[in-house]
Protein backbone atom coordinates (compact mmCIF):
# COMPACT_ATOMS: atom_id res chain seq x y z
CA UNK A 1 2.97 -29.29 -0.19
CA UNK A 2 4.76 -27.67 -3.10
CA UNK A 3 1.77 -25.53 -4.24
CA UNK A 4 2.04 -24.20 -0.73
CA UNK A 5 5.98 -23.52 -0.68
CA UNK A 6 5.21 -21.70 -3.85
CA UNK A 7 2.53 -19.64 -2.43
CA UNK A 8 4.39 -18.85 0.60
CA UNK A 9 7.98 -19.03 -1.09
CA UNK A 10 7.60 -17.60 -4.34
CA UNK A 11 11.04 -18.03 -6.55
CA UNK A 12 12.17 -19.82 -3.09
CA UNK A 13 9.66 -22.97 -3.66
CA UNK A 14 10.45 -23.20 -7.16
CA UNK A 15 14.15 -23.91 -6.57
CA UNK A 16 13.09 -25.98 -3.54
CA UNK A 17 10.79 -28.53 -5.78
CA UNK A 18 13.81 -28.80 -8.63
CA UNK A 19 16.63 -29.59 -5.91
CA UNK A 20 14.74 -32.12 -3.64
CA UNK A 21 14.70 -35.67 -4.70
CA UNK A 22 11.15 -37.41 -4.64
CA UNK A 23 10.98 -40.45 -2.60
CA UNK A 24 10.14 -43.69 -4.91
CA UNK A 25 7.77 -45.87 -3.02
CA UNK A 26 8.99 -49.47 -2.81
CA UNK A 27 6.14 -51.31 -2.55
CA UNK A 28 5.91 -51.23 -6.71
CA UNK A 29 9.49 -52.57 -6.81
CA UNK A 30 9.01 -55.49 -5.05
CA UNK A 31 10.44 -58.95 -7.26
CA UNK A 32 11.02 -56.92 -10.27
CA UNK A 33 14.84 -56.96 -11.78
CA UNK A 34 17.50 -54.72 -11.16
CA UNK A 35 17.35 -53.09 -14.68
CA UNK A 36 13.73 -52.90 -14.27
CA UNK A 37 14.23 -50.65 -10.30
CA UNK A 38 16.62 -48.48 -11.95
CA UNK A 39 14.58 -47.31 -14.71
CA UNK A 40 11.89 -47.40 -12.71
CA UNK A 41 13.38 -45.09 -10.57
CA UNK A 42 15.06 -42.84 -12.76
CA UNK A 43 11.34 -42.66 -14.11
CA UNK A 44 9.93 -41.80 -11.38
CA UNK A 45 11.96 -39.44 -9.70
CA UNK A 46 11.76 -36.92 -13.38
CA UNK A 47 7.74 -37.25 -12.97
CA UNK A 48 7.23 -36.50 -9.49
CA UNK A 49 9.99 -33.32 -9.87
CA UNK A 50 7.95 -32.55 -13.10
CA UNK A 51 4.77 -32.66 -11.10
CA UNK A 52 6.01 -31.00 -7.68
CA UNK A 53 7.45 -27.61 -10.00
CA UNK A 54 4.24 -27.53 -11.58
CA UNK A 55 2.90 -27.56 -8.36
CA UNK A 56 5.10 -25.42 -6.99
CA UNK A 57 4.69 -22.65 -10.06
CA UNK A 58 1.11 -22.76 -9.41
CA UNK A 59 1.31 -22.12 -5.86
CA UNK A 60 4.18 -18.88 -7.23
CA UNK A 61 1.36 -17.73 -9.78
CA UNK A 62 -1.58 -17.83 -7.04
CA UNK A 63 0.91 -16.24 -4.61
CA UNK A 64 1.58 -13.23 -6.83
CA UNK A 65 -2.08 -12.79 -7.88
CA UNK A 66 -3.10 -12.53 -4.31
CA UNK A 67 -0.12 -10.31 -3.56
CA UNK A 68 -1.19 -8.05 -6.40
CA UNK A 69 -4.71 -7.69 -5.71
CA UNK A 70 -3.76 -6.93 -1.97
CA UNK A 71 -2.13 -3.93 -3.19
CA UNK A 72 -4.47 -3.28 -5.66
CA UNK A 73 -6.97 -2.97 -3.33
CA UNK A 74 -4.37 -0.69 -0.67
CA UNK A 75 -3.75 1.28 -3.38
CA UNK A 76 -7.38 1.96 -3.88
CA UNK A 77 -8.69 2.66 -0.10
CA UNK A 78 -5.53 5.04 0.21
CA UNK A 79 -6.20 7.24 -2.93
CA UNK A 80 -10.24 7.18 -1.62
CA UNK A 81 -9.37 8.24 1.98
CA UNK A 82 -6.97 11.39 0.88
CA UNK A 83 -8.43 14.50 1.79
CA UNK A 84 -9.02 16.35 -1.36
């Protein structure tokens, strides 16, 4: 999902993937203590935002490349279809 709001977004998506907040799945915190959850959480939640911008500045970097070879390629056709 973040590769695409990158794509699509650009600068947008990055600041999208740093401000959201991950969503820690439970099912691994299940009879574990409370000092255990909370690091376990606070764990979490930096790996997945690490992940989702790196995601996210992929999906930026692909974006632009396909954005500048689109107008590569304009440019191009244009300057061959001027009369001389």
């Amino acid at each position: 999902m973040y590769f695409w709001l990158g794509c699509l977004l650009g600068v947008t998506g990055l600041i999208i993937s740093r401000v959201s907040n991950p969503a820690v799945p439970s099912e691994n915190l299940v009879g574990k203590s409370i000092p255990y959850i909370l690091g376990y959480i606070e764990g979490y939640k930096k790996k997945a935002k690490d992940a989702n911008f790196k995601q996210a500045m992929n999906g930026c970097l692909v974006g632009t490349g396909v954005c500048l070879a689109v107008n590569v390629v304009m440019s191009v056709v244009s300057l061959m279809a001027t009369p001389k």
